[in-house]
PDB file of N, CA and C in Angstrom:
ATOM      1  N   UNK A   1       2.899 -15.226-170.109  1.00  0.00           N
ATOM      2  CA  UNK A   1       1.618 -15.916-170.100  1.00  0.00           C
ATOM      3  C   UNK A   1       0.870 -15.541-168.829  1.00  0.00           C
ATOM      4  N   UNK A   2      -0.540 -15.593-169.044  1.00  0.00           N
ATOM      5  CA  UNK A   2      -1.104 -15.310-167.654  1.00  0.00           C
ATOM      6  C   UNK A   2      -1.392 -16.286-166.788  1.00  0.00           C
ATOM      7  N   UNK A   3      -1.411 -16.374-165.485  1.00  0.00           N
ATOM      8  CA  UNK A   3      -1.497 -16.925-164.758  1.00  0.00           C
ATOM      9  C   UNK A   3      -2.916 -17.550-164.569  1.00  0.00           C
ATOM     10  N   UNK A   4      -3.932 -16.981-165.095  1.00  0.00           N
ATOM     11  CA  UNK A   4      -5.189 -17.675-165.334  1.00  0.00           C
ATOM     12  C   UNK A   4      -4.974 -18.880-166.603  1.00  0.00           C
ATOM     13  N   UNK A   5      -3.763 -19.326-167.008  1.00  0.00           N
ATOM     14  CA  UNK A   5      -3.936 -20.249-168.074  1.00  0.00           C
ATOM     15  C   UNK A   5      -4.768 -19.880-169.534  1.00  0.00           C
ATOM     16  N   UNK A   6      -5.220 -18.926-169.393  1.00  0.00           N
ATOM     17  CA  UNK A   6      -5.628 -18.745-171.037  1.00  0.00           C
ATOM     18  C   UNK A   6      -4.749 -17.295-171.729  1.00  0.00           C
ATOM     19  N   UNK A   7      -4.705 -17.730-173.100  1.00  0.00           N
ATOM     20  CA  UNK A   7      -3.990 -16.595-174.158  1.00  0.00           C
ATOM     21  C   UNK A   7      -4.686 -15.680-174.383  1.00  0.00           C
ATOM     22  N   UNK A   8      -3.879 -14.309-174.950  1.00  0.00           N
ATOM     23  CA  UNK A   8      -4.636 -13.260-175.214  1.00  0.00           C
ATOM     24  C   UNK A   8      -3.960 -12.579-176.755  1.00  0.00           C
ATOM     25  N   UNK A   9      -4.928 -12.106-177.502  1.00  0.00           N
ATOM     26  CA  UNK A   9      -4.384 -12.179-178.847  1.00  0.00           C
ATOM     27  C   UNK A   9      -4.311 -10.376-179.069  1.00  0.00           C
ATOM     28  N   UNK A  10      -2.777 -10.017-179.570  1.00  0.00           N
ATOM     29  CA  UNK A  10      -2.806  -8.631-179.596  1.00  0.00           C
ATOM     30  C   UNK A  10      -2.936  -8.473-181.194  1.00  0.00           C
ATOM     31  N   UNK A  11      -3.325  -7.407-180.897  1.00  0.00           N
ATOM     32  CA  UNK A  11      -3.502  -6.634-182.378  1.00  0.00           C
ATOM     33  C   UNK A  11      -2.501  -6.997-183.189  1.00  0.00           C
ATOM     34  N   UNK A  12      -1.258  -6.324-182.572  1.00  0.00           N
ATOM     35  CA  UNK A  12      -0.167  -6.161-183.631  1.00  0.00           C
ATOM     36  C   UNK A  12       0.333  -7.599-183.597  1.00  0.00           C
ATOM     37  N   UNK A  13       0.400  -8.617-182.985  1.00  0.00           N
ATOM     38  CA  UNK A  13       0.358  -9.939-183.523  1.00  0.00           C
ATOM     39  C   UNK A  13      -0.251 -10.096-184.489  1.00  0.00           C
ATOM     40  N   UNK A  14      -1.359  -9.796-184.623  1.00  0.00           N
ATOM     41  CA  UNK A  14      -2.017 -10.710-185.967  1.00  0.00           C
ATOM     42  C   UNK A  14      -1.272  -9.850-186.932  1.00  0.00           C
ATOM     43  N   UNK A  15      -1.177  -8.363-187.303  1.00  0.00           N
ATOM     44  CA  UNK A  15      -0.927  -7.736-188.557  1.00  0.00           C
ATOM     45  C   UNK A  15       0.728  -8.082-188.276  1.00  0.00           C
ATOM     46  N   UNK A  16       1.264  -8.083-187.677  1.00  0.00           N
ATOM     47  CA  UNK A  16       2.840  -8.423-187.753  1.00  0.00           C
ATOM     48  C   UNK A  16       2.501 -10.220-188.357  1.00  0.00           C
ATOM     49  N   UNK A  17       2.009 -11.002-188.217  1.00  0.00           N
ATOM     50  CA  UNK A  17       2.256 -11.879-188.815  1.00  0.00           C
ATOM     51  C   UNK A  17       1.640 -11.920-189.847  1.00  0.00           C
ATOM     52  N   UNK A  18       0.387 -11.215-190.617  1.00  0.00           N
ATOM     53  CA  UNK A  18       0.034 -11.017-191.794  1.00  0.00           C
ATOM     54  C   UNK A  18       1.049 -10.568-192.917  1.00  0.00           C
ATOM     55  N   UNK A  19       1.723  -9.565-192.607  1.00  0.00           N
ATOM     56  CA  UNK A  19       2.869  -8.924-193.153  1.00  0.00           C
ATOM     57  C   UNK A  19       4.013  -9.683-193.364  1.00  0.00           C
ATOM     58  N   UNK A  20       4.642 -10.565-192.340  1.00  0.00           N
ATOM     59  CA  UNK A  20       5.059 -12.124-192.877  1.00  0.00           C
ATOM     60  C   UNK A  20       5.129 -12.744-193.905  1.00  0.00           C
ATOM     61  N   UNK A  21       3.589 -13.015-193.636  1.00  0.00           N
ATOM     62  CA  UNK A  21       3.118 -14.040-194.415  1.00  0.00           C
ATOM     63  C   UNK A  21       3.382 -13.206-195.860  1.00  0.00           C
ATOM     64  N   UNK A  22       2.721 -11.973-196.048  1.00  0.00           N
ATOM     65  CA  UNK A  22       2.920 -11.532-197.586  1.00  0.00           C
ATOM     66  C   UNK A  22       4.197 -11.193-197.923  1.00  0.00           C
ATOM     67  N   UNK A  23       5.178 -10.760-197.117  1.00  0.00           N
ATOM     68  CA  UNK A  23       6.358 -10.684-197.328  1.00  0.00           C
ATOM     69  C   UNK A  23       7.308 -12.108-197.600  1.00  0.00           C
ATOM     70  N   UNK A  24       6.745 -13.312-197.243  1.00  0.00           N
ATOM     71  CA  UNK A  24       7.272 -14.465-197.789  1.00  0.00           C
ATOM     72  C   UNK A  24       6.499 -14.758-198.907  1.00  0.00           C
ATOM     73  N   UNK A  25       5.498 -14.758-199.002  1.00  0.00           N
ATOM     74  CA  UNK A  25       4.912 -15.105-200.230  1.00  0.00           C
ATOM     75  C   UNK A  25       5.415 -14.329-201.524  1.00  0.00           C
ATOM     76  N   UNK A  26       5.546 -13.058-201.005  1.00  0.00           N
ATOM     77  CA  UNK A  26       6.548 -11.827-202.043  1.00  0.00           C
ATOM     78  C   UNK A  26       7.416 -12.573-202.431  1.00  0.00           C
ATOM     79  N   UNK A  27       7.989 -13.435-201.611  1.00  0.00           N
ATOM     80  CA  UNK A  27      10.290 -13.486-202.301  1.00  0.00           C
ATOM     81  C   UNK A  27       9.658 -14.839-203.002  1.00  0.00           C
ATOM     82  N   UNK A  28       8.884 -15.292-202.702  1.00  0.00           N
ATOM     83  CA  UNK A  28       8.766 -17.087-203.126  1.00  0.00           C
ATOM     84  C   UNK A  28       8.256 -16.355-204.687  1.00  0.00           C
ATOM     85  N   UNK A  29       7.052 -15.790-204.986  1.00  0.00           N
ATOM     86  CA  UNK A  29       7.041 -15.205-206.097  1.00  0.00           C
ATOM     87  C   UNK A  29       8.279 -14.285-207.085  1.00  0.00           C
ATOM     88  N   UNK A  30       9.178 -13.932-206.412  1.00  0.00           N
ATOM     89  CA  UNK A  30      10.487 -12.912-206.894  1.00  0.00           C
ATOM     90  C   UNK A  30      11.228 -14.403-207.678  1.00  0.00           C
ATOM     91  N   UNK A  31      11.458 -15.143-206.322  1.00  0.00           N
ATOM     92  CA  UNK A  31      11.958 -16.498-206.944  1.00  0.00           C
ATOM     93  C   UNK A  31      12.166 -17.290-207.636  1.00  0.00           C
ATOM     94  N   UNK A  32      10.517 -17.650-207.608  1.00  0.00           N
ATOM     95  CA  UNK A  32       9.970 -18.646-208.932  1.00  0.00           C
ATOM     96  C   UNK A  32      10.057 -17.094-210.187  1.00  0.00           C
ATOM     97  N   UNK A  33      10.291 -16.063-210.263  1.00  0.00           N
ATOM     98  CA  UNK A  33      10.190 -15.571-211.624  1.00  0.00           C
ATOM     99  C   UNK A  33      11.418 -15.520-211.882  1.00  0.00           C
ATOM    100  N   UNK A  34      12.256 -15.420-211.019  1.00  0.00           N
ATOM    101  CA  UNK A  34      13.542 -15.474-211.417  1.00  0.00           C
ATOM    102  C   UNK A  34      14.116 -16.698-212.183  1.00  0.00           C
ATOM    103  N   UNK A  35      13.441 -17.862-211.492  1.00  0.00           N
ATOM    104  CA  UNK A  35      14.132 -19.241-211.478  1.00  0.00           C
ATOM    105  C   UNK A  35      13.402 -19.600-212.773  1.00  0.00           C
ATOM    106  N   UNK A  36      12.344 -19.196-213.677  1.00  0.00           N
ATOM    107  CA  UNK A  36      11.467 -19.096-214.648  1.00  0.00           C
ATOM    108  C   UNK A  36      12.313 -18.467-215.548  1.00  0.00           C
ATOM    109  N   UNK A  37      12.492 -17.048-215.381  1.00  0.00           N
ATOM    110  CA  UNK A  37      13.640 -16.194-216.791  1.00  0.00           C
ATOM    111  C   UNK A  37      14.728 -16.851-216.716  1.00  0.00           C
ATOM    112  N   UNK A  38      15.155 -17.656-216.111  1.00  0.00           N
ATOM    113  CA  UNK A  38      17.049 -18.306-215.964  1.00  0.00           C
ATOM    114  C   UNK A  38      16.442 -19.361-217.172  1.00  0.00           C
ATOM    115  N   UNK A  39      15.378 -20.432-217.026  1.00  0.00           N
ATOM    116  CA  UNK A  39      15.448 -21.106-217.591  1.00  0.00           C
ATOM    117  C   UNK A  39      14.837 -21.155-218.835  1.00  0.00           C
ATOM    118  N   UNK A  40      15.780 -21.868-219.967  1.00  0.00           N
ATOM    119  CA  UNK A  40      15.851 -21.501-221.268  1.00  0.00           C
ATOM    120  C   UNK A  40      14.592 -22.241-221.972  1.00  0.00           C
ATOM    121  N   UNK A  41      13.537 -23.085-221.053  1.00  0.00           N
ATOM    122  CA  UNK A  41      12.910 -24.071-222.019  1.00  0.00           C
ATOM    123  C   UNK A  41      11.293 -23.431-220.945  1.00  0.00           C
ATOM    124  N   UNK A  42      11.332 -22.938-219.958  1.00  0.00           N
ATOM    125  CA  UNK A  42      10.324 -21.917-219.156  1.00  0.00           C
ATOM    126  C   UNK A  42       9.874 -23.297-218.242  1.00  0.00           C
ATOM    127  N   UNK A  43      10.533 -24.108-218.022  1.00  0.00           N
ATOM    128  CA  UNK A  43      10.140 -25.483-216.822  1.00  0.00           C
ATOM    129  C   UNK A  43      10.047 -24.717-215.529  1.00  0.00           C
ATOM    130  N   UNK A  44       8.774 -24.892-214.931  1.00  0.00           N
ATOM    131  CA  UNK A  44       8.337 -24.715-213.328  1.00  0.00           C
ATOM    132  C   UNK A  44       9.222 -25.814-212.520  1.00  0.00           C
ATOM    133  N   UNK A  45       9.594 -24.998-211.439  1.00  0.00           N
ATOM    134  CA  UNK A  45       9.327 -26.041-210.105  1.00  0.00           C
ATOM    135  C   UNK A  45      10.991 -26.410-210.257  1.00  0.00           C
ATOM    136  N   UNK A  46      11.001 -27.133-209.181  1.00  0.00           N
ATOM    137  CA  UNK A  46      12.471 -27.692-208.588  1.00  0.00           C
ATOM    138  C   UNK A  46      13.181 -28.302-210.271  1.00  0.00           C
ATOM    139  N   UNK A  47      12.345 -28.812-210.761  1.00  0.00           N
ATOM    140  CA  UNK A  47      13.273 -29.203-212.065  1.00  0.00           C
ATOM    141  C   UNK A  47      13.798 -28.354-212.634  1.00  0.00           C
ATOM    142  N   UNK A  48      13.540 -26.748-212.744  1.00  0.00           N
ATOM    143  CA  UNK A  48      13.956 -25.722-213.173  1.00  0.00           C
ATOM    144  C   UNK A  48      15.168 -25.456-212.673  1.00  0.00           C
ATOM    145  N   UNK A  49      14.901 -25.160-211.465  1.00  0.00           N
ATOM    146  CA  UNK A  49      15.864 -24.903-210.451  1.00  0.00           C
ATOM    147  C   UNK A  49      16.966 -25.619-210.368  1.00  0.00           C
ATOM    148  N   UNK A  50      17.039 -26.821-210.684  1.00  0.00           N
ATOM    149  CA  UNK A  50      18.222 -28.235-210.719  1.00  0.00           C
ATOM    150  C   UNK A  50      18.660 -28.005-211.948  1.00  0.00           C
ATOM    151  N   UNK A  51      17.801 -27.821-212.870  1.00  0.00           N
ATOM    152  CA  UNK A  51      18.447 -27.834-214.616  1.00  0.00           C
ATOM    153  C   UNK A  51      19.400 -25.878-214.752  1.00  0.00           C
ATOM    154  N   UNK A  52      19.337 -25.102-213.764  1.00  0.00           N
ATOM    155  CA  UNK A  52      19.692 -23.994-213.843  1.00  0.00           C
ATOM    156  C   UNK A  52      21.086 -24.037-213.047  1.00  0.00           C
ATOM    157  N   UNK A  53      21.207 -24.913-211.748  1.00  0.00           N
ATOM    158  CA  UNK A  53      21.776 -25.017-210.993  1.00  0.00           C
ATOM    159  C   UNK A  53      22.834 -25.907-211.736  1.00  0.00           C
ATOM    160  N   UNK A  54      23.078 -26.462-212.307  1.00  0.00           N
ATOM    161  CA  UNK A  54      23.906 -27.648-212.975  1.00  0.00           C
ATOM    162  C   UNK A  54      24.622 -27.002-213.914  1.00  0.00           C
TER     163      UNK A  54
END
């Protein structure tokens, strides 16, 4: 940090955390399609996931 008390924003901060962000949003989508074809009746969401898991 600098000693003047204020932040400084680098480039590759922002695109390193853009890339993050789409790279989590990627697996959460891989996920839910996965957790979607497992289930036999096509239920979204944690109920899927619990009725697959059981």
């Amino acid at each position: 940090m600098n000693s003047a008390g204020y932040r400084t924003v680098n480039v590759n901060d922002v695109l390193l955390n853009f890339i993050g962000v789409m790279v989590g949003y990627g697996c959460y989508r891989l996920f839910a399609a996965i957790v979607r074809g497992i289930s036999p009746d096509k239920k979204r969401g944690l109920a899927a996931l619990l009725d697959t898991a059981v």
